[in-house]
N, C-alpha and C. Protein backbone atom coordinates (compact mmCIF):
# COMPACT_ATOMS: atom_id res chain seq x y z
N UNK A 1 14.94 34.47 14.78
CA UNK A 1 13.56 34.66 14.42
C UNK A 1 13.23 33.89 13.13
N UNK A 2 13.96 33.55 12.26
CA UNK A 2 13.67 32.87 10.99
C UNK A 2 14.13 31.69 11.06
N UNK A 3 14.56 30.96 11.86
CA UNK A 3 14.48 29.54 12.44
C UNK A 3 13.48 29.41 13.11
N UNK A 4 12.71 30.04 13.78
CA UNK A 4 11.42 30.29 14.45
C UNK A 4 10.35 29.98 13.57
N UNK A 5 10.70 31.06 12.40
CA UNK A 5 9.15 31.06 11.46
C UNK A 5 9.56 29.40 10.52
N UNK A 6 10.54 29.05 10.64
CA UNK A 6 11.03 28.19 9.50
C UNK A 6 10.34 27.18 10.47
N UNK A 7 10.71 26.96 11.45
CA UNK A 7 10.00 25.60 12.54
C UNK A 7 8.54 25.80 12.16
N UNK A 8 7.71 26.81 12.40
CA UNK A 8 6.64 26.92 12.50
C UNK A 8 6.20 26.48 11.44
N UNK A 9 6.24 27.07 9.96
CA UNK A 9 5.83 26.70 8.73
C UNK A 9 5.87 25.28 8.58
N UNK A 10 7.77 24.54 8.85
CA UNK A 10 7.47 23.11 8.81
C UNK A 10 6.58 22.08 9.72
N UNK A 11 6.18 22.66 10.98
CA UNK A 11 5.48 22.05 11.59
C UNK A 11 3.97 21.92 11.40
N UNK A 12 3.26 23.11 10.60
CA UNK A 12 2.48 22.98 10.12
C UNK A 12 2.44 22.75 9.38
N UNK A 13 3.34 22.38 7.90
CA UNK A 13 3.26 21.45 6.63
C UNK A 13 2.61 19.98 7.40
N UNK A 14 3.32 19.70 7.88
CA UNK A 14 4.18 18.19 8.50
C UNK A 14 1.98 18.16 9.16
N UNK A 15 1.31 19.18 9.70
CA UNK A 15 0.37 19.01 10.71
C UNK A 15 -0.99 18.68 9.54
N UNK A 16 -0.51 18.82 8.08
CA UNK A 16 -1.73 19.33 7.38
C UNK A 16 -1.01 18.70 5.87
N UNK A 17 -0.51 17.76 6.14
CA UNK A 17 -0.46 16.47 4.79
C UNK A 17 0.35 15.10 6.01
N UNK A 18 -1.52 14.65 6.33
CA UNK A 18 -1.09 13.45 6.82
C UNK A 18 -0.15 12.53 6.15
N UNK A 19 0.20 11.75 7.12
CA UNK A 19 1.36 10.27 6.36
C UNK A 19 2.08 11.35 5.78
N UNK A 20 3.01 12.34 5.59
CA UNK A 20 4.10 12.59 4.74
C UNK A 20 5.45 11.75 5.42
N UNK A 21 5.41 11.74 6.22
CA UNK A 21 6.69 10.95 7.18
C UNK A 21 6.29 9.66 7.03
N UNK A 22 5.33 8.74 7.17
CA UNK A 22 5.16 7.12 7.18
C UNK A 22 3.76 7.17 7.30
N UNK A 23 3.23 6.59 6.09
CA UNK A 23 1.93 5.70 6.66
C UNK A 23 2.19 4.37 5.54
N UNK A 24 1.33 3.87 6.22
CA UNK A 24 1.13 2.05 6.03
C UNK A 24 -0.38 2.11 5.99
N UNK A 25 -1.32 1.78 4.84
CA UNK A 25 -2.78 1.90 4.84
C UNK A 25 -3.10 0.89 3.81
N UNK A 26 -4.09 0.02 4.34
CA UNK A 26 -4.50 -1.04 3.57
C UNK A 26 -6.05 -0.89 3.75
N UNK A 27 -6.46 -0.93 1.80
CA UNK A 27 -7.97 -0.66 2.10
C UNK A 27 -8.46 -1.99 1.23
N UNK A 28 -9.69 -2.31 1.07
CA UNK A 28 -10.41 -4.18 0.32
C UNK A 28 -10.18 -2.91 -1.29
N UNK A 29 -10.50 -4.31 -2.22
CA UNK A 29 -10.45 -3.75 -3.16
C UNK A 29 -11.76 -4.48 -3.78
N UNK A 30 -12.68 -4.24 -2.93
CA UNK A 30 -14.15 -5.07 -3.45
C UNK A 30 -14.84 -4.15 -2.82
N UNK A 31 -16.18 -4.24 -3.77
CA UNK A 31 -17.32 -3.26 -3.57
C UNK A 31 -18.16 -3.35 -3.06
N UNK A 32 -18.24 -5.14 -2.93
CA UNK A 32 -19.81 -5.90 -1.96
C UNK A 32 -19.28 -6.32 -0.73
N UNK A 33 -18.95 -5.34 0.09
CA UNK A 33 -18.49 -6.16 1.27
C UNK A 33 -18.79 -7.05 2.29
N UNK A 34 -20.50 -6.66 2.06
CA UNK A 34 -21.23 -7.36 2.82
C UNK A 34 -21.22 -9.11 2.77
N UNK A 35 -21.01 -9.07 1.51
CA UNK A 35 -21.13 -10.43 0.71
C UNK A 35 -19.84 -11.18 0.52
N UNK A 36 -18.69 -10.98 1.22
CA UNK A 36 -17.25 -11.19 0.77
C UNK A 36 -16.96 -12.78 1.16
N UNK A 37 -16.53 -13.59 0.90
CA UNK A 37 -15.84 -14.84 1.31
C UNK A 37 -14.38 -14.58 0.81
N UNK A 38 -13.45 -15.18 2.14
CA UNK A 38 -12.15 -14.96 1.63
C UNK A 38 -11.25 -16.17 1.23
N UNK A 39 -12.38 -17.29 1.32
CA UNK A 39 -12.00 -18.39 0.78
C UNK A 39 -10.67 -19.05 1.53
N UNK A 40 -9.92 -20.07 1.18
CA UNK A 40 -9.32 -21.16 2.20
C UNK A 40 -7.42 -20.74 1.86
N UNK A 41 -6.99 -19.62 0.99
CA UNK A 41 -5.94 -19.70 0.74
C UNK A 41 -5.76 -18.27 0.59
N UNK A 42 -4.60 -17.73 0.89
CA UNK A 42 -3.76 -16.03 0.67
C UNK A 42 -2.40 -15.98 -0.13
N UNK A 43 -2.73 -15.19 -1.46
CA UNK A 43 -1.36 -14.66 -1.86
C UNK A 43 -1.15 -13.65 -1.74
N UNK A 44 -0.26 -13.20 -2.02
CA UNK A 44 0.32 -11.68 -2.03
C UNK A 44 1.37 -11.35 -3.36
N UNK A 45 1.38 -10.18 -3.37
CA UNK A 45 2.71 -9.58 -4.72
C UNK A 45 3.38 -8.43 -4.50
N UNK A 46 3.99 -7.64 -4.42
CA UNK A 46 4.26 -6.37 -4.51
C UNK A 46 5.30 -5.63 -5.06
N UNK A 47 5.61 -4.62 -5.25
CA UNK A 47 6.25 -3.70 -5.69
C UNK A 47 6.80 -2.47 -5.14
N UNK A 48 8.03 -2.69 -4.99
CA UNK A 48 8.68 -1.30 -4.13
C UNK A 48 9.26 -0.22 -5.11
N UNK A 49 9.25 1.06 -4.77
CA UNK A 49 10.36 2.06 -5.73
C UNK A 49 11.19 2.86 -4.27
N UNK A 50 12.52 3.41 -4.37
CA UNK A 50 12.87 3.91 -4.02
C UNK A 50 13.37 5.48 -4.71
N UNK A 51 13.44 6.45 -4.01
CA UNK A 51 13.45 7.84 -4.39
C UNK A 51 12.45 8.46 -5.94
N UNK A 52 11.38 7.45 -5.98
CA UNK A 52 10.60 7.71 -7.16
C UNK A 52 11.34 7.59 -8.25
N UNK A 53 12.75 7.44 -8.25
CA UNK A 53 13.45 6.86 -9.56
C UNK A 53 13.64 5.58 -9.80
N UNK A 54 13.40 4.50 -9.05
CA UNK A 54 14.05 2.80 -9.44
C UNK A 54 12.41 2.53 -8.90
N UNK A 55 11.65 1.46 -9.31
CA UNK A 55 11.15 0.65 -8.93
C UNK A 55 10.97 -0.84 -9.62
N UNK A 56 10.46 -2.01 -8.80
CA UNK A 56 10.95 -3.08 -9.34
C UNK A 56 9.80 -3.65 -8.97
N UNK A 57 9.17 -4.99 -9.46
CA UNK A 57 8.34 -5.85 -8.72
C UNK A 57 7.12 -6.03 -9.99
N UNK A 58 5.77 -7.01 -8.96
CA UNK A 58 4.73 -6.70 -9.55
C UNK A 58 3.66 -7.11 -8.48
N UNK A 59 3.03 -6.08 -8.15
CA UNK A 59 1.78 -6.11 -7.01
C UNK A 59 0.64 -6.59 -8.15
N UNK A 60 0.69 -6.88 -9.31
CA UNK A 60 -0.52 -7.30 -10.23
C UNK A 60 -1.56 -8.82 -8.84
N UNK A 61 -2.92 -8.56 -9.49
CA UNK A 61 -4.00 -9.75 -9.11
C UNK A 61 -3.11 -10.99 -9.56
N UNK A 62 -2.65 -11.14 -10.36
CA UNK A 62 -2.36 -12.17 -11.30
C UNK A 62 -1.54 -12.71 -10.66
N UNK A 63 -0.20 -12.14 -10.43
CA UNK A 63 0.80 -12.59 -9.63
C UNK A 63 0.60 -12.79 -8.04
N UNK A 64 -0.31 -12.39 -7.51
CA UNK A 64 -0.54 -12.42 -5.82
C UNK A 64 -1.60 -13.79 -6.42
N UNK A 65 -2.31 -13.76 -6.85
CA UNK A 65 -3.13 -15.44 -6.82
C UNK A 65 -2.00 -16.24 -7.07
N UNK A 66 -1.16 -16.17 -8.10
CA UNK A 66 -0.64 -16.98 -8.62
C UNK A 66 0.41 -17.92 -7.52
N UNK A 67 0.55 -16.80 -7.06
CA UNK A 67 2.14 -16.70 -5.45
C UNK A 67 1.38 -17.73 -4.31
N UNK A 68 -0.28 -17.53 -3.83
CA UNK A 68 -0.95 -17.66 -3.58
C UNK A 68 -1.72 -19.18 -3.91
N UNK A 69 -1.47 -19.70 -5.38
CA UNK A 69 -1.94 -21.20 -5.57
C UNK A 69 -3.23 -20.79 -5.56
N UNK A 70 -4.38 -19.65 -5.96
CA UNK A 70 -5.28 -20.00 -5.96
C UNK A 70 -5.65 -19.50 -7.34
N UNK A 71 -7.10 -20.17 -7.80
CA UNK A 71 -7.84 -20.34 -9.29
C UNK A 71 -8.74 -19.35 -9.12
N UNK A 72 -9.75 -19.14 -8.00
CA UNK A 72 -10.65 -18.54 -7.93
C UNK A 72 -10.62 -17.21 -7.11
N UNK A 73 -10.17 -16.10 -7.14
CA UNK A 73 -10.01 -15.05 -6.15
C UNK A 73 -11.87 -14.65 -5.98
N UNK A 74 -11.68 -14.66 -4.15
CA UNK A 74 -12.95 -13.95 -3.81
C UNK A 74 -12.72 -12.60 -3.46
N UNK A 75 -11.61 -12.47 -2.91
CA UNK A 75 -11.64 -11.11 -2.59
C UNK A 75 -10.44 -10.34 -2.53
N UNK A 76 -9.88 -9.07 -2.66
CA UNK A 76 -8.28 -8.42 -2.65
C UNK A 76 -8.38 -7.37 -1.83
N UNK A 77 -7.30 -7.19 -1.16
CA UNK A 77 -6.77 -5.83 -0.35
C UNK A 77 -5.65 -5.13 -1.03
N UNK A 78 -5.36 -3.73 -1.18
CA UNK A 78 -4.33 -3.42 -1.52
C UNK A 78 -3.34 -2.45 -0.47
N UNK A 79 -2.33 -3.00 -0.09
CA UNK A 79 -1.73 -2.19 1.55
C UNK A 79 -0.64 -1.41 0.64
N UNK A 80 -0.35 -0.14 1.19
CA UNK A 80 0.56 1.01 0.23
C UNK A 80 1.26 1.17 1.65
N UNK A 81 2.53 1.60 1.70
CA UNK A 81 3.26 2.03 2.57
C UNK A 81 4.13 3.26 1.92
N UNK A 82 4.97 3.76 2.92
CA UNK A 82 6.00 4.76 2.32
C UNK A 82 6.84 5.33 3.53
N UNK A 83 7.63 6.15 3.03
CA UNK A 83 8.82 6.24 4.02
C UNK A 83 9.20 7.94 3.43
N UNK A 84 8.83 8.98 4.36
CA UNK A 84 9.03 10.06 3.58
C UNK A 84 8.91 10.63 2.49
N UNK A 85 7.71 10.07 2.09
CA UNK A 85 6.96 10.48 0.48
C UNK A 85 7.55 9.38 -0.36
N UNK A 86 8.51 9.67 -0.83
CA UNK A 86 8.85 8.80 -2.11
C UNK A 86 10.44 8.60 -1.80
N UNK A 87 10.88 8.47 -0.53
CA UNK A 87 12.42 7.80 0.00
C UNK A 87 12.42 6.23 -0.31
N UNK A 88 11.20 5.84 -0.05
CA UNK A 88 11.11 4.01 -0.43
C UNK A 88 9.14 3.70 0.11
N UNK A 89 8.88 3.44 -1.03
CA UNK A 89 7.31 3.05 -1.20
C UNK A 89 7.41 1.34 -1.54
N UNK A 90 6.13 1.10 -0.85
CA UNK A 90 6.01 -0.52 -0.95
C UNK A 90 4.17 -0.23 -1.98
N UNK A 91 4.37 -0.93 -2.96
CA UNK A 91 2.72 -1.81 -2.95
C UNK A 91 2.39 -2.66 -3.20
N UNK A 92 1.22 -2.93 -2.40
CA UNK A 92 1.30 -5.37 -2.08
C UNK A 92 -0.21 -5.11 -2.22
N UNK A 93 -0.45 -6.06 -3.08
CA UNK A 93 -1.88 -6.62 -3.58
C UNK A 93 -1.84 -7.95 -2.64
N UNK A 94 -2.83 -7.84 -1.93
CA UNK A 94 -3.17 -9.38 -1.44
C UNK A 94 -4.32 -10.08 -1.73
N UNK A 95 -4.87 -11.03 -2.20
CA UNK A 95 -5.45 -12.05 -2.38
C UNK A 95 -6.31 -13.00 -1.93
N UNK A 96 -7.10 -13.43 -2.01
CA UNK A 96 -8.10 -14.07 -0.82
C UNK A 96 -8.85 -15.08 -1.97
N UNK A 97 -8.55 -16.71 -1.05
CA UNK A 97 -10.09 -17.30 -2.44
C UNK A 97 -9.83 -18.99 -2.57
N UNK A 98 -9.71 -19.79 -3.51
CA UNK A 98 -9.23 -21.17 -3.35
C UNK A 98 -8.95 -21.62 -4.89
């Protein structure tokens, strides 16, 4: 019976904090969307941590243009991933522009 209630409880954790097991979600990081040009070139940057204790990298604008070869950014996305909360997280700034 308390492997029972123990399933149940975890299955409804698990039903009611989306992505705790994996999500991958990339949203713009611009406000005029209507108006966006993404211009003729793409960089990217990112930054991973594993178990929320080590992380390394740099998802900065700076470094995704830079990676990227471009002067003028028109527009950025930022895509977050993860792997069981905080087992191994990715974050990648991407870049858009010439």
């Amino acid at each position: 019976m308390k492997r029972l209630a123990l399933l149940a409880t975890l299955s409804v954790t698990l039903l009611l904090l989306p992505g705790c097991v994996y999500f991958n979600v990339r949203q713009p990081l611009d406000t005029n969307l209507d108006a966006t040009q993404l211009g003729s070139k793409r960089g990217q940057s990112e930054a991973m941590a594993v178990l929320g204790l080590v992380a390394w990298g740099d998802a900065g604008t700076q470094a995704a243009a830079e990676n990227g070869g471009i002067t003028t950014i028109r527009h950025a996305d930022q895509e977050n991933m993860a792997i069981l909360g905080i087992l191994f997280a990715r974050y990648r700034t991407i870049v858009y522009g010439d």
